[in-house]
PDB file of N, CA and C in Angstrom:
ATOM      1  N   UNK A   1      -7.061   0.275 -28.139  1.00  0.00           N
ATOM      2  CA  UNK A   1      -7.281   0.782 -26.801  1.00  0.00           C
ATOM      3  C   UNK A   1      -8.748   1.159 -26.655  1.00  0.00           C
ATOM      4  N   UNK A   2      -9.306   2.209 -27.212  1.00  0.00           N
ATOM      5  CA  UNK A   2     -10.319   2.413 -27.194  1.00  0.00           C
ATOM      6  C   UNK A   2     -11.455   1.695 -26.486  1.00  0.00           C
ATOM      7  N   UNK A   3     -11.478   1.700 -24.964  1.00  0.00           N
ATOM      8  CA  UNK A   3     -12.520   1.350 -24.128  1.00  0.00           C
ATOM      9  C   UNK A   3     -12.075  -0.419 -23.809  1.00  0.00           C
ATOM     10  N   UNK A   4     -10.834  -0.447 -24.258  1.00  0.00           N
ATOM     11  CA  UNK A   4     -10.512  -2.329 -24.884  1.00  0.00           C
ATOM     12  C   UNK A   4      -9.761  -2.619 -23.088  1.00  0.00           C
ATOM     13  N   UNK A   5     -10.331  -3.219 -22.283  1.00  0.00           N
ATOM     14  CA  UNK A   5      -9.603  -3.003 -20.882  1.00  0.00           C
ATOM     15  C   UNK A   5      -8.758  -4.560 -20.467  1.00  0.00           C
ATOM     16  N   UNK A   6      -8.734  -5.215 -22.186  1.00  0.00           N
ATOM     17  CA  UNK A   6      -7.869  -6.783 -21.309  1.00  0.00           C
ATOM     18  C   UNK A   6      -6.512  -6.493 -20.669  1.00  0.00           C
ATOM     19  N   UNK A   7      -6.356  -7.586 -20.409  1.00  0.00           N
ATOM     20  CA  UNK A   7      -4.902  -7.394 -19.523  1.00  0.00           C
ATOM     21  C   UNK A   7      -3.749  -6.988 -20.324  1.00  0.00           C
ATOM     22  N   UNK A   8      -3.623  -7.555 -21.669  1.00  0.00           N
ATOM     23  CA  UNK A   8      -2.940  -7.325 -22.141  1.00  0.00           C
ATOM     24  C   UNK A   8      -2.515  -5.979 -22.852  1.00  0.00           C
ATOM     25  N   UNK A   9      -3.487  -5.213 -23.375  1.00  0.00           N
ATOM     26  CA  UNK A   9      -3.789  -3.568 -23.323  1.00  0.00           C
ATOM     27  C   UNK A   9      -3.144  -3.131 -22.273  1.00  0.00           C
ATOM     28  N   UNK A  10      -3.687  -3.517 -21.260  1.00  0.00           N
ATOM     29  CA  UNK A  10      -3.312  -2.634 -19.707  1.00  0.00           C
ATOM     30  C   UNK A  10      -1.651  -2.502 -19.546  1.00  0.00           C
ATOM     31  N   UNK A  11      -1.341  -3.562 -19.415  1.00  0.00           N
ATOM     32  CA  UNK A  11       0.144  -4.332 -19.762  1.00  0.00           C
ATOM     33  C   UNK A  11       1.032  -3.420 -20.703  1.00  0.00           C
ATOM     34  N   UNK A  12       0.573  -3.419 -22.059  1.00  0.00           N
ATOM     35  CA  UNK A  12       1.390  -2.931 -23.070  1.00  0.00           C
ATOM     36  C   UNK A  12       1.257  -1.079 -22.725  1.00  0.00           C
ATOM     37  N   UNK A  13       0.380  -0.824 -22.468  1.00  0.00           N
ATOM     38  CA  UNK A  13       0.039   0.893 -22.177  1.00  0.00           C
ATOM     39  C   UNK A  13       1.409   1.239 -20.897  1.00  0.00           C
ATOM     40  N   UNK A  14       1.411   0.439 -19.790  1.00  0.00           N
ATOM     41  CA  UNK A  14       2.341   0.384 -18.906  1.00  0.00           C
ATOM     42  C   UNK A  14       4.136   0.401 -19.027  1.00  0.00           C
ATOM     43  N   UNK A  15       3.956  -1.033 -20.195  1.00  0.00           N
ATOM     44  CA  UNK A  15       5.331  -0.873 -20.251  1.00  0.00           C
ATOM     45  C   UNK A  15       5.807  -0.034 -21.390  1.00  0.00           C
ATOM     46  N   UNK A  16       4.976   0.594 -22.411  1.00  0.00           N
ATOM     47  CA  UNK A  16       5.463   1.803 -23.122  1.00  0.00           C
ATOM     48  C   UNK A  16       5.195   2.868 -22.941  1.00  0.00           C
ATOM     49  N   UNK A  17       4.684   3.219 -21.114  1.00  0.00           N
ATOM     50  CA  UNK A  17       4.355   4.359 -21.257  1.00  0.00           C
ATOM     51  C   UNK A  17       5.428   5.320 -21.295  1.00  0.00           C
ATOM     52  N   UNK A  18       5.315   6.879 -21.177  1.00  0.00           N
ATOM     53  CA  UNK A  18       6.677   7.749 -21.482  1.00  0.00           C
ATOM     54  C   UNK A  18       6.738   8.302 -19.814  1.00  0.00           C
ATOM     55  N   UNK A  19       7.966   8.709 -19.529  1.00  0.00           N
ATOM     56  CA  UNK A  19       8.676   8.860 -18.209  1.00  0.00           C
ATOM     57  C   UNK A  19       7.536   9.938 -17.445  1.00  0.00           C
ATOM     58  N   UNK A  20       7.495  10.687 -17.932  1.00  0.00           N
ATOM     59  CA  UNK A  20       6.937  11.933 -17.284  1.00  0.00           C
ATOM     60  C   UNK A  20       5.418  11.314 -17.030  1.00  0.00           C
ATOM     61  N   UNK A  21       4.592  10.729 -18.057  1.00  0.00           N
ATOM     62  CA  UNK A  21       3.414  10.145 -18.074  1.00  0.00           C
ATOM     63  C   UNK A  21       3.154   9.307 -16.433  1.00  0.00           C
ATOM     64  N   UNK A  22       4.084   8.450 -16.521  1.00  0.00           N
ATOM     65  CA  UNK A  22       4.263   7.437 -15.478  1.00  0.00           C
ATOM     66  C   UNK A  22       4.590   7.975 -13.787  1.00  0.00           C
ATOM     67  N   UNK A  23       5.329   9.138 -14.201  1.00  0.00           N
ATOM     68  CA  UNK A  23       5.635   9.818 -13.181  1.00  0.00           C
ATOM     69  C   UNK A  23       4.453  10.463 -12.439  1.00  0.00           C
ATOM     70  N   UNK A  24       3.868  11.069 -13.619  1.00  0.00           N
ATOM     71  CA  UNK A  24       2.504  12.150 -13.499  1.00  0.00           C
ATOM     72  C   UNK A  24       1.351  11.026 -12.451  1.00  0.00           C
ATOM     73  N   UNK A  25       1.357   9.546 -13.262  1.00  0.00           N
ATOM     74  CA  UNK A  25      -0.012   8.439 -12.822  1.00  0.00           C
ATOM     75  C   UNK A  25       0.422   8.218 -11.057  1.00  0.00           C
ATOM     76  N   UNK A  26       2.042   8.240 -10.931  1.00  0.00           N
ATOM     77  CA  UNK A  26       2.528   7.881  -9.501  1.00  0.00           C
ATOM     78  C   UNK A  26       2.028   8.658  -8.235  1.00  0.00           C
ATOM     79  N   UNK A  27       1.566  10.163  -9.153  1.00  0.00           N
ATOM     80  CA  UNK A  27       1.911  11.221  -7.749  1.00  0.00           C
ATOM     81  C   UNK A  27       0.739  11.345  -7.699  1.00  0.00           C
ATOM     82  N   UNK A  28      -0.490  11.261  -9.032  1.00  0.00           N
ATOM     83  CA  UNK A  28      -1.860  11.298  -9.013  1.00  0.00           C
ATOM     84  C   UNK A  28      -2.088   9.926  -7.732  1.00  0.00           C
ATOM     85  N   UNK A  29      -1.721   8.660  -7.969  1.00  0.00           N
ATOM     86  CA  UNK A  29      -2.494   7.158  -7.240  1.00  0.00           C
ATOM     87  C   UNK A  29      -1.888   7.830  -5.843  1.00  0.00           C
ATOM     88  N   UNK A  30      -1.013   8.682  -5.358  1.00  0.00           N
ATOM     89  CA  UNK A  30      -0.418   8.775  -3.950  1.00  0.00           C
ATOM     90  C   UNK A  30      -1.452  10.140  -3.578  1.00  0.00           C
ATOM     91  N   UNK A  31      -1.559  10.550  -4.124  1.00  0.00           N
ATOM     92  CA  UNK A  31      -2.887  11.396  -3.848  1.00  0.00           C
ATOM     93  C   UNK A  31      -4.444  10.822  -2.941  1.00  0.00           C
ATOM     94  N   UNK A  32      -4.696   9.707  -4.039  1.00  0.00           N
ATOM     95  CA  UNK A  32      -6.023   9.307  -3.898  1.00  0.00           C
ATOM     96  C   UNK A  32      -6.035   7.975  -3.065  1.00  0.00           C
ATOM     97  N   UNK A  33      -4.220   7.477  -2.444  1.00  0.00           N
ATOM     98  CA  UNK A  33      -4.170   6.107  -2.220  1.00  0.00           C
ATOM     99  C   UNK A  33      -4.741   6.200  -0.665  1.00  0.00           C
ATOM    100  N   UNK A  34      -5.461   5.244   0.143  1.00  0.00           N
ATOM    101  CA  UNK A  34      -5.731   5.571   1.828  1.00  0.00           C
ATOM    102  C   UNK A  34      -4.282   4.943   2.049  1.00  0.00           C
ATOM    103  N   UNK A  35      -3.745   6.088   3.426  1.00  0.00           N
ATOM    104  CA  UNK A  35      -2.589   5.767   3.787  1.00  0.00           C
ATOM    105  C   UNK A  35      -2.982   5.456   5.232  1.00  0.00           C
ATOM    106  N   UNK A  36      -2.554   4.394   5.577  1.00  0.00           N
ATOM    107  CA  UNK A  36      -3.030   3.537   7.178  1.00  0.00           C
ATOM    108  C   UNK A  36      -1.571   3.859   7.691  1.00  0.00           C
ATOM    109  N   UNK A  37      -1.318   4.042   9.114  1.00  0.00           N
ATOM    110  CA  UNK A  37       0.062   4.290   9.776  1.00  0.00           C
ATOM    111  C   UNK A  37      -0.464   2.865  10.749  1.00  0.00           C
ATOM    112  N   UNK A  38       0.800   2.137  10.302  1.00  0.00           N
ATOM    113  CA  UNK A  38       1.206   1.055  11.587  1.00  0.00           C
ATOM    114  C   UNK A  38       2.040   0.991  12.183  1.00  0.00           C
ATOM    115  N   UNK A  39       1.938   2.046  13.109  1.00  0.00           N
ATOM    116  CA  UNK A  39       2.774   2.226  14.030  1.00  0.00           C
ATOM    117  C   UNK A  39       2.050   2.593  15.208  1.00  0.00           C
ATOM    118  N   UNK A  40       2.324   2.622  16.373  1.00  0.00           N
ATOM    119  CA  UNK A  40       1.820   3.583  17.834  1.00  0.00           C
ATOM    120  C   UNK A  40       2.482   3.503  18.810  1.00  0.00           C
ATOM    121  N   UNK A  41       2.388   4.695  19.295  1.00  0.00           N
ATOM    122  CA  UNK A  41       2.926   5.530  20.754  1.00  0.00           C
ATOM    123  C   UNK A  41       2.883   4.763  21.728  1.00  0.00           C
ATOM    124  N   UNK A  42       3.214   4.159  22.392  1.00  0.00           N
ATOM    125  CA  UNK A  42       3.034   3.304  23.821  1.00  0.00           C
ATOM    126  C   UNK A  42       4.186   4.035  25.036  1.00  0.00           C
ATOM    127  N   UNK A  43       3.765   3.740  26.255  1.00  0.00           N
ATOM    128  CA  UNK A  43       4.126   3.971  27.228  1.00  0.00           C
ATOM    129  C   UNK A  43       4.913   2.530  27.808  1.00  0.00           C
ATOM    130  N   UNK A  44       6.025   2.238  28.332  1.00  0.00           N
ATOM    131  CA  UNK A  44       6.657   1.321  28.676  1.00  0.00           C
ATOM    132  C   UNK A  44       7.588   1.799  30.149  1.00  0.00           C
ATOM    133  N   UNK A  45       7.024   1.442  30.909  1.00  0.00           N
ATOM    134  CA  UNK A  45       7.978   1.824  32.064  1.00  0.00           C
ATOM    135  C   UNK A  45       8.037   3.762  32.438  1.00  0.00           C
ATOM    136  N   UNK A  46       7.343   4.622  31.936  1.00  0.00           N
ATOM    137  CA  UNK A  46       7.757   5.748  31.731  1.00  0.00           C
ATOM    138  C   UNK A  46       8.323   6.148  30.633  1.00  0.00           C
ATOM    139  N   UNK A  47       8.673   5.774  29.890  1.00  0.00           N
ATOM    140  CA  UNK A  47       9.271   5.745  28.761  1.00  0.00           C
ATOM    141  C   UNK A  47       8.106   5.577  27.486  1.00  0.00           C
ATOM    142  N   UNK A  48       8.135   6.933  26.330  1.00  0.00           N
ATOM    143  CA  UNK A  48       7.398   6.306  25.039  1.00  0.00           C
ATOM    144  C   UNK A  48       8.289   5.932  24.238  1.00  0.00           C
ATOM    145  N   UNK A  49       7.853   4.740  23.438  1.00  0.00           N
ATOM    146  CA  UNK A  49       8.343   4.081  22.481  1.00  0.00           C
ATOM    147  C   UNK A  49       7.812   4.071  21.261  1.00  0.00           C
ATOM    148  N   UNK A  50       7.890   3.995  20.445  1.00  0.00           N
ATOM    149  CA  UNK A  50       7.012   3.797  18.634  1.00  0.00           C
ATOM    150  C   UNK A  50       7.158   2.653  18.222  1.00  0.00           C
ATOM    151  N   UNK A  51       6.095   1.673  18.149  1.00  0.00           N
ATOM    152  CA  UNK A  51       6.337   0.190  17.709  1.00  0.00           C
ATOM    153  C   UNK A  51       5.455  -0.265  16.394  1.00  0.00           C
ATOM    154  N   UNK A  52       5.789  -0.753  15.977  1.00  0.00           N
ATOM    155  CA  UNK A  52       5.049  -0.961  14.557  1.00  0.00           C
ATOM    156  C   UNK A  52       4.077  -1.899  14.940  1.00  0.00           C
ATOM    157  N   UNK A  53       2.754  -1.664  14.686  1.00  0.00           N
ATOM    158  CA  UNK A  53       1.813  -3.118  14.265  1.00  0.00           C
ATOM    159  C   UNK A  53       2.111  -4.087  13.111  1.00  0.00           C
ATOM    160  N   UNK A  54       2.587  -5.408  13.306  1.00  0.00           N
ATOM    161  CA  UNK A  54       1.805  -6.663  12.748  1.00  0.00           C
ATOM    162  C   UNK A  54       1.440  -6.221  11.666  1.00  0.00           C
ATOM    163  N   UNK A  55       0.767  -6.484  10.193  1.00  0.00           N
ATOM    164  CA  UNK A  55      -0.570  -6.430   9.448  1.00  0.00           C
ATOM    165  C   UNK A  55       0.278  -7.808   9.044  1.00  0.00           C
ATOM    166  N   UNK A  56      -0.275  -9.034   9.708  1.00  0.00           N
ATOM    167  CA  UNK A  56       0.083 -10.247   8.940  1.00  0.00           C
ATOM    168  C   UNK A  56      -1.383 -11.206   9.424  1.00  0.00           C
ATOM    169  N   UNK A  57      -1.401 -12.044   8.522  1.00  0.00           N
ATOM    170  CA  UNK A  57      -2.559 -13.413   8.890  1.00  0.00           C
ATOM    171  C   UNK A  57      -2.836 -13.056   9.960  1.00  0.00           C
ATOM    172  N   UNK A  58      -1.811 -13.344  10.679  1.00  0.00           N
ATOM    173  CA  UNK A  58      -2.322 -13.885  12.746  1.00  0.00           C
ATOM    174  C   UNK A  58      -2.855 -12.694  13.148  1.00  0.00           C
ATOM    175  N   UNK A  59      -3.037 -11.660  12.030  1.00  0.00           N
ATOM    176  CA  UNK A  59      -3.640 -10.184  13.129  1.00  0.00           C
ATOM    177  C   UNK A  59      -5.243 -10.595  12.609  1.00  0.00           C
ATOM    178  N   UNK A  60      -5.212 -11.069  11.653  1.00  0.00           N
ATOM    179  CA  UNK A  60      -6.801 -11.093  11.133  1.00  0.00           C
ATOM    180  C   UNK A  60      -7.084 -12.535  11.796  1.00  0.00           C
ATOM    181  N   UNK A  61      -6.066 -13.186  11.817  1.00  0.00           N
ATOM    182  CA  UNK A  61      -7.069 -14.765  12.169  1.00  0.00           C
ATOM    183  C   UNK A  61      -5.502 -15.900  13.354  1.00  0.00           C
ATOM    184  N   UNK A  62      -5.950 -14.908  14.340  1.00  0.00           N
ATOM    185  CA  UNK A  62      -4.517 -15.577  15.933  1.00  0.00           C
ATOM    186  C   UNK A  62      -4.970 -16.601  15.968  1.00  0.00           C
ATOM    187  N   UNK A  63      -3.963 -17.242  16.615  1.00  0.00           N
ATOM    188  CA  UNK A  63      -3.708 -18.677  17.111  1.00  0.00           C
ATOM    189  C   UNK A  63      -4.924 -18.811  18.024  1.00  0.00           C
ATOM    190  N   UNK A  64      -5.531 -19.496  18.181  1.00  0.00           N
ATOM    191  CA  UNK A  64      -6.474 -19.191  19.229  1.00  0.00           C
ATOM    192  C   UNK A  64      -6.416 -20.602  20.146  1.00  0.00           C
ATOM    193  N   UNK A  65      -5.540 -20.740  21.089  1.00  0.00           N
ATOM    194  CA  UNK A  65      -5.232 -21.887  22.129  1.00  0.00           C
ATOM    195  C   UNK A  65      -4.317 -22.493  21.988  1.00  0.00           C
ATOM    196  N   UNK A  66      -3.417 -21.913  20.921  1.00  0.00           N
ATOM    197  CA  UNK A  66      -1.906 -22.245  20.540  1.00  0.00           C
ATOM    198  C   UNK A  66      -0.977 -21.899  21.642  1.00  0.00           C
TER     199      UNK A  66
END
């Protein structure tokens, strides 16, 4: 291990790590992870609704004359 970062190190550290260890790395990465909300508030008729955004291809790159 010692500074050794191949995949396979990474790999073996993972799948033997111990429960609590793994648990501990989960709540640390949800800490530090950016959390994006895709969702938003819209107005429809008088009415708000909550609709989820898309995050697929066509949001980064639409049909364009399709």
């Amino acid at each position: 291990m010692d500074g050794d970062s191949s995949q396979s190190v990474i790999n073996n550290i993972a799948v033997n790590m111990l429960a609590r260890d793994s648990m501990y790395l989960r709540e640390e990465m949800l800490k530090v992870s950016p959390d994006i909300e895709l969702s938003q508030e819209i107005d429809i008729e008088g009415e708000s609704v909550k609709v989820d955004i898309p995050m697929t291809v066509g949001f980064f790159w639409p049909d364009s004359g399709r």
